[in-house]
Protein backbone atom coordinates (compact mmCIF):
# COMPACT_ATOMS: atom_id res chain seq x y z
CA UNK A 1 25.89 -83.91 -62.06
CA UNK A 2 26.92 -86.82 -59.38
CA UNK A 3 26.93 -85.89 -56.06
CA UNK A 4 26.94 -89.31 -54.40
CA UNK A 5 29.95 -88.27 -52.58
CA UNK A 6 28.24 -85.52 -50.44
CA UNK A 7 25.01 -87.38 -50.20
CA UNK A 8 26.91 -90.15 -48.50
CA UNK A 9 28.67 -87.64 -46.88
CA UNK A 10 25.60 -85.64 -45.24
CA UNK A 11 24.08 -88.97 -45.00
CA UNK A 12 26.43 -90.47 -42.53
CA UNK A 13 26.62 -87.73 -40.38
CA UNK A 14 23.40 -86.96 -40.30
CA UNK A 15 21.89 -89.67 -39.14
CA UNK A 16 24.67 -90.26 -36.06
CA UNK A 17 22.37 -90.37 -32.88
CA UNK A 18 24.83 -87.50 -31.50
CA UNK A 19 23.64 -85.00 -34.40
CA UNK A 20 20.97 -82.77 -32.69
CA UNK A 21 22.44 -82.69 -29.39
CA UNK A 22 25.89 -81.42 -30.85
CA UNK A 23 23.65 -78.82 -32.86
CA UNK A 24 21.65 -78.00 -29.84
CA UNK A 25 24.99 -77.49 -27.76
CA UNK A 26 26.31 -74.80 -30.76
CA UNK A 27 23.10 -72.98 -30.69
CA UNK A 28 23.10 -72.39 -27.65
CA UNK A 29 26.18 -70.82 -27.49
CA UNK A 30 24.99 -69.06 -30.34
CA UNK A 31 22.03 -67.88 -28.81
CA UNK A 32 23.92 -66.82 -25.84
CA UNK A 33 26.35 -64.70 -28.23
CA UNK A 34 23.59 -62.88 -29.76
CA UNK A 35 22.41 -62.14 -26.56
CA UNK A 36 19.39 -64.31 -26.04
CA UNK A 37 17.70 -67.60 -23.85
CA UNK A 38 16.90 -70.19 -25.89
CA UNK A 39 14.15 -72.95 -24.82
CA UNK A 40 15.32 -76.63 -26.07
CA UNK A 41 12.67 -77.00 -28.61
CA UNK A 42 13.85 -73.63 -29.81
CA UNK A 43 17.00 -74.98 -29.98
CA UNK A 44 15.50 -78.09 -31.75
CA UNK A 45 14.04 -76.39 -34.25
CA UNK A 46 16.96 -74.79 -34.57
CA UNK A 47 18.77 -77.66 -35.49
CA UNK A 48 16.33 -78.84 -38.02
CA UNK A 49 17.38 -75.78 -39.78
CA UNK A 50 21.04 -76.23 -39.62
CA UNK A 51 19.81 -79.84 -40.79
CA UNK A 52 17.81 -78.97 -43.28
CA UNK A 53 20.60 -76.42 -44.98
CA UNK A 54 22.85 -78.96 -45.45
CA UNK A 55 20.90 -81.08 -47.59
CA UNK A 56 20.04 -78.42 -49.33
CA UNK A 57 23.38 -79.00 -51.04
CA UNK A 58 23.34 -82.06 -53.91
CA UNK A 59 20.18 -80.55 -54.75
CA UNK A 60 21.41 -76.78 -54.89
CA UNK A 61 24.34 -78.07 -57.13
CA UNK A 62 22.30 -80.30 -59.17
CA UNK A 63 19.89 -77.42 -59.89
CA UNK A 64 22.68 -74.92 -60.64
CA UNK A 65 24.22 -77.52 -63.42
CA UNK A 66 20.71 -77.46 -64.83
CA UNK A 67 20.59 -73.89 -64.81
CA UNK A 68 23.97 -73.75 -66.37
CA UNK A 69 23.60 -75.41 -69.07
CA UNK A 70 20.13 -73.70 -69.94
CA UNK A 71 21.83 -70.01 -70.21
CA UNK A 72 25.32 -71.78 -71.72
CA UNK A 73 27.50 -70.84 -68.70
CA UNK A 74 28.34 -74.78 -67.88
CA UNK A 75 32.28 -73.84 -68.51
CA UNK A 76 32.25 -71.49 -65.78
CA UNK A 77 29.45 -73.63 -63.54
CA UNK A 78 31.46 -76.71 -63.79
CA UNK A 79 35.00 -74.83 -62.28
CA UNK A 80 32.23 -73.58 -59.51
CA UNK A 81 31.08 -77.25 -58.69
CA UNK A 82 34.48 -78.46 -59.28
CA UNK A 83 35.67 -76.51 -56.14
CA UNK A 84 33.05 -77.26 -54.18
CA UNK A 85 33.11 -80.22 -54.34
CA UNK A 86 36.58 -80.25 -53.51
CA UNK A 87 35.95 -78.52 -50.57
CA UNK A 88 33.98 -81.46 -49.52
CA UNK A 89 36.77 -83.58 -50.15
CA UNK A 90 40.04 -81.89 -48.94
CA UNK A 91 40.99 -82.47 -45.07
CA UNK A 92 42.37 -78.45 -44.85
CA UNK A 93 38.48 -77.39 -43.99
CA UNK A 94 38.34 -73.91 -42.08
CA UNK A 95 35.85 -76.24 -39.57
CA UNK A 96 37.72 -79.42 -39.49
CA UNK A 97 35.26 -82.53 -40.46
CA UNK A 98 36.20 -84.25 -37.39
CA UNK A 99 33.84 -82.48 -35.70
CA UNK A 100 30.85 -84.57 -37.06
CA UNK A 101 28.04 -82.67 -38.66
CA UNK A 102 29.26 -79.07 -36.92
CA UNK A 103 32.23 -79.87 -39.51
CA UNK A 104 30.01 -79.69 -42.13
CA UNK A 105 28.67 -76.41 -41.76
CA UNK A 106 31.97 -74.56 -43.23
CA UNK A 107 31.44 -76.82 -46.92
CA UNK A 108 27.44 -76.49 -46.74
CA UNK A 109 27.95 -72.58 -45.86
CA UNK A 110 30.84 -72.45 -49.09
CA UNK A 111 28.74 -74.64 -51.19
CA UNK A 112 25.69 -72.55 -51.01
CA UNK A 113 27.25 -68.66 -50.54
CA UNK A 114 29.01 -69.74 -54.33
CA UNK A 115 25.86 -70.86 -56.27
CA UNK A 116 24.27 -68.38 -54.61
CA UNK A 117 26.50 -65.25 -55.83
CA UNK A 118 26.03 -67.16 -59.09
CA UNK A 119 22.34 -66.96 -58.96
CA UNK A 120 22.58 -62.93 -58.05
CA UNK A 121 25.25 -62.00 -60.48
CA UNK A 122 23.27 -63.42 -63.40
CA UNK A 123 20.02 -61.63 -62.38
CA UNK A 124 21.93 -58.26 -61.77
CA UNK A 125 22.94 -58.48 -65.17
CA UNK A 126 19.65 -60.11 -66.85
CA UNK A 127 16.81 -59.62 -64.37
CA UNK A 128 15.91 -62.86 -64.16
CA UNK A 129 16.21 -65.20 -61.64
CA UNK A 130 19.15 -68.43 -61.89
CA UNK A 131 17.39 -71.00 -59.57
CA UNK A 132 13.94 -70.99 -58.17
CA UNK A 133 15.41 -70.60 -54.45
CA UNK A 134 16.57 -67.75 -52.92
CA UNK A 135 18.68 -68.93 -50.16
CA UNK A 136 20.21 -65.39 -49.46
CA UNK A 137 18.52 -65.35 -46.25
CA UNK A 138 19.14 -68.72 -45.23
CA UNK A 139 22.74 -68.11 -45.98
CA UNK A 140 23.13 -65.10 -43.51
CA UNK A 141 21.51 -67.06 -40.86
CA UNK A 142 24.26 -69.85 -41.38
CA UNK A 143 26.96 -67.20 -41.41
CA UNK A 144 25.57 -65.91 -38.58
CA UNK A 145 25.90 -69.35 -36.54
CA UNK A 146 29.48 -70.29 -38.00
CA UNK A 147 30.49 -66.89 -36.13
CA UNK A 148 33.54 -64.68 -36.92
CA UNK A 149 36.77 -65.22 -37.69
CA UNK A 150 35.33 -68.21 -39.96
CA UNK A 151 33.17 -66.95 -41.09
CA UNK A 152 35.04 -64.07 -43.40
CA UNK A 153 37.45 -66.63 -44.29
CA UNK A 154 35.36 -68.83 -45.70
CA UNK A 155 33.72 -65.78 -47.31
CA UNK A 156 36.93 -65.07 -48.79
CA UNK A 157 37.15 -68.13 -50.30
CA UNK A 158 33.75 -68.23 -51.89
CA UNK A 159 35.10 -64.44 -53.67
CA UNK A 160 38.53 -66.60 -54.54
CA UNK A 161 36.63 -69.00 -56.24
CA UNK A 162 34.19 -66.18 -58.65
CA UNK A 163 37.13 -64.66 -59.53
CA UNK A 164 39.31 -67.63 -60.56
CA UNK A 165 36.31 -69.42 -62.96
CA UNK A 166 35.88 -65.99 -64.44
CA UNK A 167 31.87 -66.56 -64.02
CA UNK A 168 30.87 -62.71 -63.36
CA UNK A 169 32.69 -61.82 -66.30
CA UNK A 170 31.47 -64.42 -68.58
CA UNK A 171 27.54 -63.33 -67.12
CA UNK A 172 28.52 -60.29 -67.93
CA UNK A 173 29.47 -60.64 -71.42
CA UNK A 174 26.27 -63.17 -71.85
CA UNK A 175 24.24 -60.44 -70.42
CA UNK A 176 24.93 -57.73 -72.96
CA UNK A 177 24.39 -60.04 -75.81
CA UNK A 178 21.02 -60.82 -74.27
CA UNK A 179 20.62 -56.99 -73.90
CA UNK A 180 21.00 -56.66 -77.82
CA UNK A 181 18.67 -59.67 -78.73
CA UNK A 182 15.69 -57.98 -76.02
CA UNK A 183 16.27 -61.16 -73.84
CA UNK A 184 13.27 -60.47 -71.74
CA UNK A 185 11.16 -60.86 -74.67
CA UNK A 186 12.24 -64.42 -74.98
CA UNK A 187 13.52 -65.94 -71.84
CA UNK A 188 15.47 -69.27 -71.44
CA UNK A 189 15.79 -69.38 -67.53
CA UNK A 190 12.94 -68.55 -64.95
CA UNK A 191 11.58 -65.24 -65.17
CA UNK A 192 9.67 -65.34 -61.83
CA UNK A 193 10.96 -64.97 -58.21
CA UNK A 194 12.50 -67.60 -55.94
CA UNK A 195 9.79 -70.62 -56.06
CA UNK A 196 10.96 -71.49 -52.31
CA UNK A 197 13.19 -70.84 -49.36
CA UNK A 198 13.92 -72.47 -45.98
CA UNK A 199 11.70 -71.52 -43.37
CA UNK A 200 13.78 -69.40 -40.97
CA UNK A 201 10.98 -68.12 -38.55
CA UNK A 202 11.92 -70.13 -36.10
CA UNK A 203 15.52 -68.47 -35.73
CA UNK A 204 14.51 -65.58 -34.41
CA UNK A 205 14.43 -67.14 -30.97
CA UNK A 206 17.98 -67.76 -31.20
CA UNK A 207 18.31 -63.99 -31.83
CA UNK A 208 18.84 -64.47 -35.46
């Protein structure tokens, strides 16, 4: 699954020498807004989280192809990664990509809330776990930062996109066929819990 695009995307941005202050300029608004003071190295770690969620990205999707393919869903998964990675691409962003890496957050936030729901759809249904992350947590904190009324938009985009591929149907169908054949008797995908998340301890001084 090539995402050379994004990489170069995340990439450039990334490494501008304007990244963490813009970050730290965002968080502190957000901080204020949720009703706290925020040191700078708060804020700094902060941003290293905001940092660090973005690149989870090309390796989310690249996992999530895997994954895919492993439990036969790669029809469905490849509409999924289609449209994000079209989000990536298109100029109509909810947070316009002008904005340098802040412009990033709406596509990172999409890109993740979508494989995610993937992920907890299919172990609804089977039990087991899609990917070894969990980044459920990690996605709530981003929501939290992008702020309202974004933030519902782009969460109405992400439910758009499910329903278009047909993907919880499709899990569903899978997981009643794995139901008959005692699927946890014989498991194809990861029957353990999330291997790893992103550490979001240091959040809480931002009041999230």
């Amino acid at each position: 699954m090539d995402t050379t695009l994004i990489e170069s995307m995340i990439t450039e941005l990334c490494a501008d020498d304007g990244t963490e202050p813009e970050l730290c300029e965002l968080l502190a608004v957000v901080a204020e807004r949720e009703g706290v003071w925020a040191e700078p190295q708060d804020l700094e770690q902060g941003a290293q989280f905001v940092t660090a969620y973005i690149n989870q990205v090309p390796y989310m999707i690249k996992v999530a192809w895997t994954a895919a393919l492993t439990v036969g869903l790669e029809s469905q998964m490849q509409q999924i990664l289609d449209m994000v990675k079209s989000y990536w691409v298109e100029g109509d962003d909810v947070i316009p990509d002008e904005l340098g890496i802040i412009g990033l957050l709406d596509d990172a936030y999409c890109s993740l809330t979508s494989l995610q729901s993937v992920s907890d759809h299919y172990r609804l249904q089977t039990g087991k776990h899609l990917f070894p992350s969990d980044l459920g947590t990690a996605n709530q904190a981003m929501r939290r930062i992008i702020g309202e009324p974004y933030a519902s938009e782009l969460d109405r985009i992400v439910i758009r996109t499910m329903t278009q591929t047909g993907l919880v149907e499709a899990v569903k169908s899978m997981a009643s066929e794995e139901k008959q054949l005692n699927f946890a008797a014989n498991s194809t995908i990861w029957n353990h819990g999330p291997a790893g998340a992103l550490d979001l301890s240091d959040l809480k001084k931002l009041g999230l």
